[in-house]
Protein backbone atom coordinates (compact mmCIF):
# COMPACT_ATOMS: atom_id res chain seq x y z
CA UNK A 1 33.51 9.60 41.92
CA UNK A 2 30.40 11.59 43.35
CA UNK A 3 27.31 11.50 41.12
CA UNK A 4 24.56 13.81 42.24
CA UNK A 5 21.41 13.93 40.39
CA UNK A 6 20.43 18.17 40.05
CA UNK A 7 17.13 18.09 37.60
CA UNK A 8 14.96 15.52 37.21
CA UNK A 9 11.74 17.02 34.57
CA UNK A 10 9.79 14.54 32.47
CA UNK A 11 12.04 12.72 30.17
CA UNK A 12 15.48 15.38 31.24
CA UNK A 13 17.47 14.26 33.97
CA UNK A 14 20.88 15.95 35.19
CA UNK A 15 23.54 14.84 37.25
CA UNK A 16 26.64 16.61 38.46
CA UNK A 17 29.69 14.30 38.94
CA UNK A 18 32.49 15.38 40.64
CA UNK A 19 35.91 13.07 40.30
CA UNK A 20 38.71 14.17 42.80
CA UNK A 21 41.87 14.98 41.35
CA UNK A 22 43.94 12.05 43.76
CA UNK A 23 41.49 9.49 41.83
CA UNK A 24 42.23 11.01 38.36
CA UNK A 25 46.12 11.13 39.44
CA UNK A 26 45.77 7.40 40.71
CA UNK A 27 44.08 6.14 37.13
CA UNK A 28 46.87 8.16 35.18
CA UNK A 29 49.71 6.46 37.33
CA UNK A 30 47.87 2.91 36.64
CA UNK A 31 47.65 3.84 33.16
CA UNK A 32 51.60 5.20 32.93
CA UNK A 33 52.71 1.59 34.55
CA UNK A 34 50.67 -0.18 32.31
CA UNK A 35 52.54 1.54 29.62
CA UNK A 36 55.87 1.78 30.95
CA UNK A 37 57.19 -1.86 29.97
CA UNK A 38 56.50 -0.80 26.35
CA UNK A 39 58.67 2.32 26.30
CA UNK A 40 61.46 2.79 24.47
CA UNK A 41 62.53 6.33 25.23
CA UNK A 42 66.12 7.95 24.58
CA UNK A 43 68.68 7.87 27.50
CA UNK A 44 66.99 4.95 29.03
CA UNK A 45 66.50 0.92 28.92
CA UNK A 46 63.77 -0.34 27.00
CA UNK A 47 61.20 -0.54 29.67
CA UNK A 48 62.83 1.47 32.56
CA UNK A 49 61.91 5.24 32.53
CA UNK A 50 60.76 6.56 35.39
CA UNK A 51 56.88 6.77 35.94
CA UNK A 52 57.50 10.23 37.30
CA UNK A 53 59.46 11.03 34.10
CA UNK A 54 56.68 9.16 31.91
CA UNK A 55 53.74 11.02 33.68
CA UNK A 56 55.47 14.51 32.74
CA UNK A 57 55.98 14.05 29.18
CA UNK A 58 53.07 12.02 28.31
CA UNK A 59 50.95 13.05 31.16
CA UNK A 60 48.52 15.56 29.09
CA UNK A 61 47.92 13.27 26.08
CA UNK A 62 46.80 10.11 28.51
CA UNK A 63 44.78 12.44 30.29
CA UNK A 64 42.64 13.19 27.65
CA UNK A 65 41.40 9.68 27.62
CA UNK A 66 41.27 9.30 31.16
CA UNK A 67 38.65 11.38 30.76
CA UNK A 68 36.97 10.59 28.26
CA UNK A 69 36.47 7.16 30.35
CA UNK A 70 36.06 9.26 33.29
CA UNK A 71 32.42 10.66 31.56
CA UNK A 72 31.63 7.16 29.78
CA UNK A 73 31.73 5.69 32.87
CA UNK A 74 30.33 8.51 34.74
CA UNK A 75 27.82 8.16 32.66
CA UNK A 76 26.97 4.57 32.81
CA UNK A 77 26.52 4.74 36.65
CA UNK A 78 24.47 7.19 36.64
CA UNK A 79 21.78 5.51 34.37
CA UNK A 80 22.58 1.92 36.05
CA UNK A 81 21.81 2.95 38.98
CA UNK A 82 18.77 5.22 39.12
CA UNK A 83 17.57 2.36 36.21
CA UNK A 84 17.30 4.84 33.55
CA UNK A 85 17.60 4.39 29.80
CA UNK A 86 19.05 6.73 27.73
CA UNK A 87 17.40 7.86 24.14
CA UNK A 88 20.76 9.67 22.70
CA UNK A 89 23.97 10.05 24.31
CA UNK A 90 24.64 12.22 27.17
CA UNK A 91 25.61 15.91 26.30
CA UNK A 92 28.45 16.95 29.15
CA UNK A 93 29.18 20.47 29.95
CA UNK A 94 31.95 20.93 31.75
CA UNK A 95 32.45 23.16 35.08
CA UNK A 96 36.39 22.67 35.68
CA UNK A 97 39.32 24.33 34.17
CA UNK A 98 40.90 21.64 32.29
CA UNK A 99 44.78 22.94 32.43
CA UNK A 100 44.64 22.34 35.93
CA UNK A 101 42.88 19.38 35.93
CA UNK A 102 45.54 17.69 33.53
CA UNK A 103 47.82 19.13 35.12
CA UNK A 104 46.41 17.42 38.38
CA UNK A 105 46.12 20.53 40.18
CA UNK A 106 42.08 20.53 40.46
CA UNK A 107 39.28 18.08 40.80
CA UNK A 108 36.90 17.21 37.51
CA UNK A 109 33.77 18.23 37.35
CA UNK A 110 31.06 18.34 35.09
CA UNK A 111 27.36 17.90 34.43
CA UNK A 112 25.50 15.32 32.47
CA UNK A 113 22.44 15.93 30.50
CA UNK A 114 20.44 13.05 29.55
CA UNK A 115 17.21 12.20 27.58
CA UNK A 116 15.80 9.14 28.53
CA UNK A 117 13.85 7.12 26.94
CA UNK A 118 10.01 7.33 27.41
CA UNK A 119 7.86 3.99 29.05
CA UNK A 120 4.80 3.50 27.80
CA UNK A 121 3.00 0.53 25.93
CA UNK A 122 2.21 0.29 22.84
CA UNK A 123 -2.03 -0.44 21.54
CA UNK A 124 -2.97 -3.91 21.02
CA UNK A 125 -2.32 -3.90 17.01
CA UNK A 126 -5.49 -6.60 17.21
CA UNK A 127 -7.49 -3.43 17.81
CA UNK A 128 -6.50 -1.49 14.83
CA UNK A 129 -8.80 -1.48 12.03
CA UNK A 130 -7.57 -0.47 8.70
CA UNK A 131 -7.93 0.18 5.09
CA UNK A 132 -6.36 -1.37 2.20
CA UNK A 133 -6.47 0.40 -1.39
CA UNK A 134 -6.74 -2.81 -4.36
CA UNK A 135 -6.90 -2.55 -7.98
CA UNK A 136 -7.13 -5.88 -10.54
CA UNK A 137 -5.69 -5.87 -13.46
CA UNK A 138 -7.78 -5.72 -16.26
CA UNK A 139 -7.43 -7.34 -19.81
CA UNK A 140 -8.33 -3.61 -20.69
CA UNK A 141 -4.67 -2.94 -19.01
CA UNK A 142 -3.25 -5.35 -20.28
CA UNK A 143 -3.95 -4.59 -23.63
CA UNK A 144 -2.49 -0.72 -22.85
CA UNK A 145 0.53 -1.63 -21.40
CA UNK A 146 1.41 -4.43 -24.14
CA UNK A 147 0.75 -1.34 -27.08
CA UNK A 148 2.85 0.62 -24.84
CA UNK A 149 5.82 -1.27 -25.31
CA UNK A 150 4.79 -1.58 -29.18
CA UNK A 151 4.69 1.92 -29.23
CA UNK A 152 8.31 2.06 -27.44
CA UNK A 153 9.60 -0.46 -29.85
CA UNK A 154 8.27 1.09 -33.06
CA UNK A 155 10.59 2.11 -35.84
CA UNK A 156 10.81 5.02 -37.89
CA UNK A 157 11.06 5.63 -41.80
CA UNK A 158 12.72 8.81 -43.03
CA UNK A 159 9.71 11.17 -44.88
CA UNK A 160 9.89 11.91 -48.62
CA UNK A 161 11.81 14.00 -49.35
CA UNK A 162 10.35 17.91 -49.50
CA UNK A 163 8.19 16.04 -46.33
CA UNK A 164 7.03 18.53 -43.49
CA UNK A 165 7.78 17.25 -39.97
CA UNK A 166 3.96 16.49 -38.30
CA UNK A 167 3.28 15.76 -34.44
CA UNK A 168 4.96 12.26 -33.73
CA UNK A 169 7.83 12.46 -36.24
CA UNK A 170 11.55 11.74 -34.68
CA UNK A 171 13.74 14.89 -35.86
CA UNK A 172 17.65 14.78 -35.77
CA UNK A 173 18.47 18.30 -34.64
CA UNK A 174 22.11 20.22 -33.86
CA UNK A 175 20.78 23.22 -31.79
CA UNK A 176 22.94 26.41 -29.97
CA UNK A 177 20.96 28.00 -26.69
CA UNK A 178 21.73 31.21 -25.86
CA UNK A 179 20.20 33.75 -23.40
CA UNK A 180 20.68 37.40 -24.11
CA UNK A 181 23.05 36.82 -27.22
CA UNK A 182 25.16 34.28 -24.69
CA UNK A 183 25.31 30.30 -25.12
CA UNK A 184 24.47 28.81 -21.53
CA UNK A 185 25.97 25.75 -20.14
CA UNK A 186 24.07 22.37 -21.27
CA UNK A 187 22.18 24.35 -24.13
CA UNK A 188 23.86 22.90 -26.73
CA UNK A 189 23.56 19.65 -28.83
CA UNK A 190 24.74 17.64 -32.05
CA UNK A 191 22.81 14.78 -33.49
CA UNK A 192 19.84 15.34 -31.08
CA UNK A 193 16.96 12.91 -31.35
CA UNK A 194 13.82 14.85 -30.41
CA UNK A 195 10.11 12.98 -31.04
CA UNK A 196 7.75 15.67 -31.43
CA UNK A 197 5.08 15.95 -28.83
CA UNK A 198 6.76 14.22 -26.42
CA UNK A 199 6.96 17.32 -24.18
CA UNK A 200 11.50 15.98 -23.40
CA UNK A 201 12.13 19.97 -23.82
CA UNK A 202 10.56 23.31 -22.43
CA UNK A 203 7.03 24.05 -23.55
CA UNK A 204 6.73 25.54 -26.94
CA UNK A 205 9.80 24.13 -27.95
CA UNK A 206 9.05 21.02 -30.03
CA UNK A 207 5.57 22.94 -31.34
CA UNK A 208 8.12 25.41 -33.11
CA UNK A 209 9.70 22.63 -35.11
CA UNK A 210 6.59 21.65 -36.94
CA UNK A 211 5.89 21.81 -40.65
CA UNK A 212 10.05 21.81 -40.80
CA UNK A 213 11.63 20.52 -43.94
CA UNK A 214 15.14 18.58 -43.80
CA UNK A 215 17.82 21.13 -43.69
CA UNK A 216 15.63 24.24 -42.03
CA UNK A 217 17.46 26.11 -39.90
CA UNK A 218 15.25 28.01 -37.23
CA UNK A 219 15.22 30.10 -34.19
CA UNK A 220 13.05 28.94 -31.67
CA UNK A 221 12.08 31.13 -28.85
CA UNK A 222 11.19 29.87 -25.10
CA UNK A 223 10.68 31.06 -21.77
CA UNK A 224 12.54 29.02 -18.92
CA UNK A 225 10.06 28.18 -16.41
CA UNK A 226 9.83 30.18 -13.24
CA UNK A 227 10.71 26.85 -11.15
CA UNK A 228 13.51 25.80 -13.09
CA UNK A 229 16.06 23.86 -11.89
CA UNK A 230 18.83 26.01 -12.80
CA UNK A 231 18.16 29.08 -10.87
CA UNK A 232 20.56 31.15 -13.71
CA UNK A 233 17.99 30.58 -16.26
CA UNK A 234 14.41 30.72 -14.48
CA UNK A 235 12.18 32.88 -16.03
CA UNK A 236 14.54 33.95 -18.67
CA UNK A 237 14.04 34.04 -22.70
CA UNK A 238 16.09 32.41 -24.31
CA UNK A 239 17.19 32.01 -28.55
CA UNK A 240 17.79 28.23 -29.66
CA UNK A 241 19.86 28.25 -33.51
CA UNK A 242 18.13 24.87 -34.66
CA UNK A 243 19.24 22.66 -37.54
CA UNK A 244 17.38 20.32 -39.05
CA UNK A 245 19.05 17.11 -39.76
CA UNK A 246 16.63 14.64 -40.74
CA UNK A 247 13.25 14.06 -40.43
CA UNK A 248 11.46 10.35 -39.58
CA UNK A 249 7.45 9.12 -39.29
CA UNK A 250 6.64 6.93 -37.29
CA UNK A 251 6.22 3.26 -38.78
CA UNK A 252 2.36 1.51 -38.18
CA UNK A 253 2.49 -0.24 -34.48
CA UNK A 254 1.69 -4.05 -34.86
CA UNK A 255 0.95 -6.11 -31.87
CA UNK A 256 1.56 -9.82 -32.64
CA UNK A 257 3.79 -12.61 -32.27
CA UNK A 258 6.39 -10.23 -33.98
CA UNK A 259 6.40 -7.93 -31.33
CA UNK A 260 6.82 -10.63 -29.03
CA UNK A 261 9.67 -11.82 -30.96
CA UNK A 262 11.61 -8.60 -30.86
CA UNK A 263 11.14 -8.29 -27.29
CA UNK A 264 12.84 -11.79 -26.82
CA UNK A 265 9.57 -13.98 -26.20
CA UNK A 266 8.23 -16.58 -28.53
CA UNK A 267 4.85 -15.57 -28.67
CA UNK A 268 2.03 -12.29 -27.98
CA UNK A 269 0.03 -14.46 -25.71
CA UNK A 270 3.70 -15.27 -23.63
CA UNK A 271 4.21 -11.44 -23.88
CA UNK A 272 0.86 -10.94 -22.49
CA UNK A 273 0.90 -13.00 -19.39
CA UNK A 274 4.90 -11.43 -18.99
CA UNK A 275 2.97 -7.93 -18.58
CA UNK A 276 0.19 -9.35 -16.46
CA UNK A 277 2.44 -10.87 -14.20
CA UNK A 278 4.47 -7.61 -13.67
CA UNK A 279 1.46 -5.50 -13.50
CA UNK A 280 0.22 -7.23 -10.55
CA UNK A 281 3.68 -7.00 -8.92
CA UNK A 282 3.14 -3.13 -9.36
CA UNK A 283 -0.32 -2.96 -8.16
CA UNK A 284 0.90 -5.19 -5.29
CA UNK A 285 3.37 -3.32 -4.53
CA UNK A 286 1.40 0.22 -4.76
CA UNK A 287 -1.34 -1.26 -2.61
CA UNK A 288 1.41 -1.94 0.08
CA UNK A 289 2.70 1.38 -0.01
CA UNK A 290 -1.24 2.60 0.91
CA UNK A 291 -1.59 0.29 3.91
CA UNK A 292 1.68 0.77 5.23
CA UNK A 293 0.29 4.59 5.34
CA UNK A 294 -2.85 3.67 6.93
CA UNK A 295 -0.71 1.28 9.96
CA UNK A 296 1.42 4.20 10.31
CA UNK A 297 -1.35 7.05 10.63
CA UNK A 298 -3.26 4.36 13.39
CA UNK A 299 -0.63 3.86 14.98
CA UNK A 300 0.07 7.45 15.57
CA UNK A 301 -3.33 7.98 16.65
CA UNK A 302 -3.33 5.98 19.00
CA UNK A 303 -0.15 7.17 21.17
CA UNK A 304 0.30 10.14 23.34
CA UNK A 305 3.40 10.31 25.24
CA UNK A 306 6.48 12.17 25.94
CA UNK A 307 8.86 12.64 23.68
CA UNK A 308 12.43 13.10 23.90
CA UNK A 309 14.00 17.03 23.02
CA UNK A 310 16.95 15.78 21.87
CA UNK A 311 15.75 12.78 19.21
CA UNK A 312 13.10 15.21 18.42
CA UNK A 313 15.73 17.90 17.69
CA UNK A 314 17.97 15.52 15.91
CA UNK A 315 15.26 14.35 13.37
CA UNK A 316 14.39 18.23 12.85
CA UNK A 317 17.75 19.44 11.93
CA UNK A 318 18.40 16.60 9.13
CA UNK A 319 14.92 17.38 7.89
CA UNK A 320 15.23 20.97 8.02
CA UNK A 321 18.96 21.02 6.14
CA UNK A 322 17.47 18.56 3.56
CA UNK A 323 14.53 21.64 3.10
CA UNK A 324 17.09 24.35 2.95
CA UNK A 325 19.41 22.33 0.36
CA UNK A 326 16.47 21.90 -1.71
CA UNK A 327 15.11 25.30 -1.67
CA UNK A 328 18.19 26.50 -2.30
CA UNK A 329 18.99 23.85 -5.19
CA UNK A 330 15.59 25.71 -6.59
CA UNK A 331 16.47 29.45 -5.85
CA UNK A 332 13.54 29.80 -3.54
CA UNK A 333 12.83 30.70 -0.41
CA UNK A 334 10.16 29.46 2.28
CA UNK A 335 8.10 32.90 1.48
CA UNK A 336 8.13 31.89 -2.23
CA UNK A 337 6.17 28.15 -1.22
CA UNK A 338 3.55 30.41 0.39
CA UNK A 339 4.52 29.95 3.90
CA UNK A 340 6.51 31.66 6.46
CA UNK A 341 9.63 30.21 7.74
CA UNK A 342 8.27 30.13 11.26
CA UNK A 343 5.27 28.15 9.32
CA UNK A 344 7.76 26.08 7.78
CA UNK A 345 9.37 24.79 10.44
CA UNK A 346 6.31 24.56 12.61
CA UNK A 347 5.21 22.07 9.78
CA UNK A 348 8.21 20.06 10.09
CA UNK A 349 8.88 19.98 13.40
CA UNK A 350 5.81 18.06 13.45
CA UNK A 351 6.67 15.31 11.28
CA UNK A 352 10.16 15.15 13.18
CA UNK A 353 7.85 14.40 16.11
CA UNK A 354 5.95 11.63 14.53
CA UNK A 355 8.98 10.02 12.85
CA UNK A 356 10.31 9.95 16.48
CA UNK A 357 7.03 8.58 18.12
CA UNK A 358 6.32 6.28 15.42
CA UNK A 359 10.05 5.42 15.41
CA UNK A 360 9.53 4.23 19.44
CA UNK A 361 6.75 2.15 18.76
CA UNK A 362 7.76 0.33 15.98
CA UNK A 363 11.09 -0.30 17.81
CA UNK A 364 8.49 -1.14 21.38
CA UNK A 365 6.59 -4.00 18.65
CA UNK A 366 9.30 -5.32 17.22
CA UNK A 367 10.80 -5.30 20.83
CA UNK A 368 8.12 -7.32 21.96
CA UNK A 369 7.66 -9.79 19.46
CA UNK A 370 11.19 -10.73 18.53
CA UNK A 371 10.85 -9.25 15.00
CA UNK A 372 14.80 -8.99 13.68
CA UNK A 373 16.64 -8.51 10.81
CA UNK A 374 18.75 -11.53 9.85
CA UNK A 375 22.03 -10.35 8.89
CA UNK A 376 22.19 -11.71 5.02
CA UNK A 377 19.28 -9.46 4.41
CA UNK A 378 21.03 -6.39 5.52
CA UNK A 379 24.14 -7.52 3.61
CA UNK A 380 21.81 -7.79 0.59
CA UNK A 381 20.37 -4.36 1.03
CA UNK A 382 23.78 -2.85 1.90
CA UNK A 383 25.10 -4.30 -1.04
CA UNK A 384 22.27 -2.61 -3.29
CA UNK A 385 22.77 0.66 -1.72
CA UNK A 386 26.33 0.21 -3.02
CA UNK A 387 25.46 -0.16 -6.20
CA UNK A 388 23.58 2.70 -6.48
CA UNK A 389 26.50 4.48 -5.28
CA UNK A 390 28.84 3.13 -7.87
CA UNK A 391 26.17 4.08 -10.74
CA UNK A 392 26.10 7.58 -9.10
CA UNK A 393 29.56 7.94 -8.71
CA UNK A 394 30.31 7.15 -12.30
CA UNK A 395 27.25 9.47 -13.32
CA UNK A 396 29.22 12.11 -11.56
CA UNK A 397 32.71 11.78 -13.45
CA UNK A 398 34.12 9.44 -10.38
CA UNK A 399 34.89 5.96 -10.52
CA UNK A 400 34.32 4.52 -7.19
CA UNK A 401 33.33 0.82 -7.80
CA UNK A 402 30.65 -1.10 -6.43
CA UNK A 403 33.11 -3.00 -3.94
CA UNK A 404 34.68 -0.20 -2.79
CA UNK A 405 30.99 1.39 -1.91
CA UNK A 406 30.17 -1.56 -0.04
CA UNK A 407 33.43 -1.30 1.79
CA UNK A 408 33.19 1.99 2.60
CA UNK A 409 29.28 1.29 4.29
CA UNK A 410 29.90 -1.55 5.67
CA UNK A 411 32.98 -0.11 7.75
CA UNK A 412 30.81 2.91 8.80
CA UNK A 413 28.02 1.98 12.05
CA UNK A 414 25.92 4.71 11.22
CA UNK A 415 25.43 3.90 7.53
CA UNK A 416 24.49 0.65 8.59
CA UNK A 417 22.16 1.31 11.06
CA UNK A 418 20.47 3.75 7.95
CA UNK A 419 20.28 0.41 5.91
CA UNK A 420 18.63 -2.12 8.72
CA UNK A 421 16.71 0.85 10.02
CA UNK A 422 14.31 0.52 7.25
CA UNK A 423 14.21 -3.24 6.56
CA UNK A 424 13.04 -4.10 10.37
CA UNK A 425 10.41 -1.42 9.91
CA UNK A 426 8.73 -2.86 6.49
CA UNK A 427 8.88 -6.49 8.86
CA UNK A 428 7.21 -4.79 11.94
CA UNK A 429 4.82 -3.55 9.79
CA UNK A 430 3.77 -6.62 7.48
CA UNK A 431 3.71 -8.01 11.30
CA UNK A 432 0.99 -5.49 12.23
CA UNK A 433 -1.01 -5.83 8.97
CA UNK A 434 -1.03 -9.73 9.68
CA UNK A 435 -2.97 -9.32 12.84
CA UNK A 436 -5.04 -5.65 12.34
CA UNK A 437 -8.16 -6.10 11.03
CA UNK A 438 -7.48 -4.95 7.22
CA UNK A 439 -10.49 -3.97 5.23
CA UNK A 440 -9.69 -3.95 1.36
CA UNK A 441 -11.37 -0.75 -1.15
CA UNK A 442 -11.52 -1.61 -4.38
CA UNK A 443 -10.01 2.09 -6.32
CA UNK A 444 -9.72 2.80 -10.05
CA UNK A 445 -5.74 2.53 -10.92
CA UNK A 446 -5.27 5.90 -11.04
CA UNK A 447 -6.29 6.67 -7.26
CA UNK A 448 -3.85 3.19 -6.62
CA UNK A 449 -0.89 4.38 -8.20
CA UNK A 450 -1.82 8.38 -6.32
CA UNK A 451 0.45 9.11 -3.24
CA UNK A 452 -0.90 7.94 -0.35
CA UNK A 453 -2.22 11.77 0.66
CA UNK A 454 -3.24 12.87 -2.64
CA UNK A 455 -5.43 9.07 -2.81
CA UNK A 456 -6.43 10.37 0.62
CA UNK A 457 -8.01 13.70 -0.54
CA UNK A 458 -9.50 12.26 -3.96
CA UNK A 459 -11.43 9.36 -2.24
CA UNK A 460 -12.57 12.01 0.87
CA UNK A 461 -13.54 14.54 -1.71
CA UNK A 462 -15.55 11.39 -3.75
């Protein structure tokens, strides 16, 4: 085997390897003997046809995955020993006719195209300095989210009768939707619980059921948003027959021991610390999410190097479907979000770059400091990931259960990797935020709860 090294530029490196066809013949008569005791072939002894016979028949098929070893291995030399590590695997392009070379009538050759991995070293995370959005929960929030849930458990009374339905009141409607004179899939409904002013249908919708008696039957006109889901019925008019079933006011909202009660708690001031508790969980866990952000933005600022095509590439294309799915899920195109395509991709070819970079330094940290992922946690997180699948799958009509999910990702590598991937990430970067110097910013909840860029803007605009 003759490796020969034909491009070396930045992270690219090429290497032509030439394997002579005697050697290829010599591994496919090893591999031929190896099987021969195992034959059982018609007209001859278990065990005794002829190598020469063997290699005719079965020559082409064993072949095939003498060469696949014959790149693997290729391959592997060729990073071993120029002491090279590769960031995806090799892409081969090959330069011989391969008739003859199964045939054994010409040598194998072919070139290998390799990213390698970029060396650099990743900033002293002592030296990054931080910020860290906080919120405390207020008795003032408290108080809101306990006559939230009153207002979620509250019952309803059925109006007097002759009663006119008023903003608030739970309606039991049957309704037909049709668009141009023609019902629509999903635009019809029997015993339909609608609360007024809840905004659960299109605009205009519920505001055309007001001042109904029990028993009114009424059209109700809408327009279908422009950037509705169904692309079929954006932007178009549609005619809803509505029948009014029955009509129900809402019932006075007490918070007290009752309410605690119903909710399964023995008292309001149980009920209260229950809400706390999970409040601060929330704001916990939204403050996270902001100064994970922040690691991840310094730690992108602080690295310049090389990237490699391929990774870069890769990240771009499962981005860039995932854009085109949804766009066309929406009946849009890249024009219709204001940008050009070119734009488009220009914008997320840049984040594939910093997933990549910021990929390779996490990986460099964790690296470094011997941050894993023990394999019970993945198991645990696998297994979640499985349920969700199950719920979806049953959602959709199919009824894949929650063991067979788990089955099915935990046989596949790939899905795996997806499910460590990131795990080891959130540890490398609780690691980070344990030694960066973290300055905390007390926010209002609403700029806490924001996305990260959208808190961003609001507290840069303050």
């Amino acid at each position: 085997m003759q490796i020969t090294e034909t491009i070396s530029e930045g992270l690219h490196r090429e290497f032509k390897v030439l394997i002579a066809r005697d050697d290829l013949d010599a591994r496919l008569t090893g591999r031929i003997q190896e099987m021969q005791p195992r034959m059982h072939l018609k007209g001859f002894r278990p065990g005794k046809a002829p190598v020469s016979y063997l290699k005719k028949s079965l020559g082409k098929s064993v072949m095939g995955e003498i060469l696949d070893e014959a790149v693997n291995e290729s391959s592997r030399r060729a990073l071993a020993d120029n002491g090279l590590k590769a960031a995806s695997p090799p892409r081969v392009e090959l330069g011989s006719d391969m008739d003859q070379v199964t045939q054994g009538k010409s040598d194998l050759e072919f070139t290998l195209a390799i990213d390698l991995m970029p060396d650099f070293e990743p900033t002293e995370v002592t030296g990054l300095s931080v910020e860290k959005l906080v919120s405390e929960v207020t008795d003032k929030d408290v108080d809101e989210a306990v006559y939230r849930l009153a207002e979620q458990s509250r019952t309803y009374s059925p109006r007097a009768e002759g009663g006119a339905s008023q903003q608030g009141d739970s309606v039991l409607i049957d309704f037909v939707g049709r668009v141009d004179g023609v019902e629509f899939p999903g635009g019809k409904a029997e015993d339909f619980s609608l609360l007024l002013g809840s905004g659960q249908l299109i605009a205009g919708f519920e505001d055309q059921l007001l001042d109904a008696q029990a028993g009114d039957q009424r059209d109700v006109r809408v327009t279908f948003p422009a950037d509705y889901p169904e692309s079929k019925l954006a932007g178009k008019e549609a005619v809803f027959s509505v029948t009014v079933k029955q009509i129900k006011t809402p019932d006075p909202v007490s918070v007290d021991d009752d309410l605690a009660k119903k909710l399964g708690l023995d008292s309001l001031s149980v009920l209260r610390e229950r809400v706390r508790d999970q409040m601060k969980q929330d704001y916990s866990r939204a403050s996270r999410m902001h100064l994970k952000r922040r690691i991840l933005d310094a730690l992108d600022k602080a690295h310049a190097f090389p990237l490699p095509s391929a990774m870069v590439e890769a990240e771009f294309n499962g981005i860039w479907e995932a854009v085109q799915a949804e766009l066309q899920r929406e009946g849009k195109t890249a024009e219709e979000e204001g940008k050009s395509e070119e734009d488009l991709k220009k914008e997320y070819h840049d984040i594939a770059e910093r997933r990549v970079r910021l990929g390779l330094v996490l990986a460099k940290i964790g690296e470094q400091n011997g941050i894993q992922v023990a394999p019970e946690e993945v198991n645990r997180a696998a297994a979640a990931r499985a349920r969700q699948f199950a719920m979806q799958s049953q959602e959709t009509g199919q009824t894949m259960t929650e063991q067979q999910a788990y089955q099915l990702l935990t046989s596949n590598p790939q899905a795996m990797a997806e499910v460590r991937a990131p795990l080891f990430e959130d540890k490398v970067v609780d690691f980070i935020a344990e030694l960066a110097q973290v300055d905390e910013r007390k926010v209002e909840r609403d700029i806490l709860f924001l996305d990260p860029d959208a808190a961003a803007e609001k507290l840069g605009s303050a």
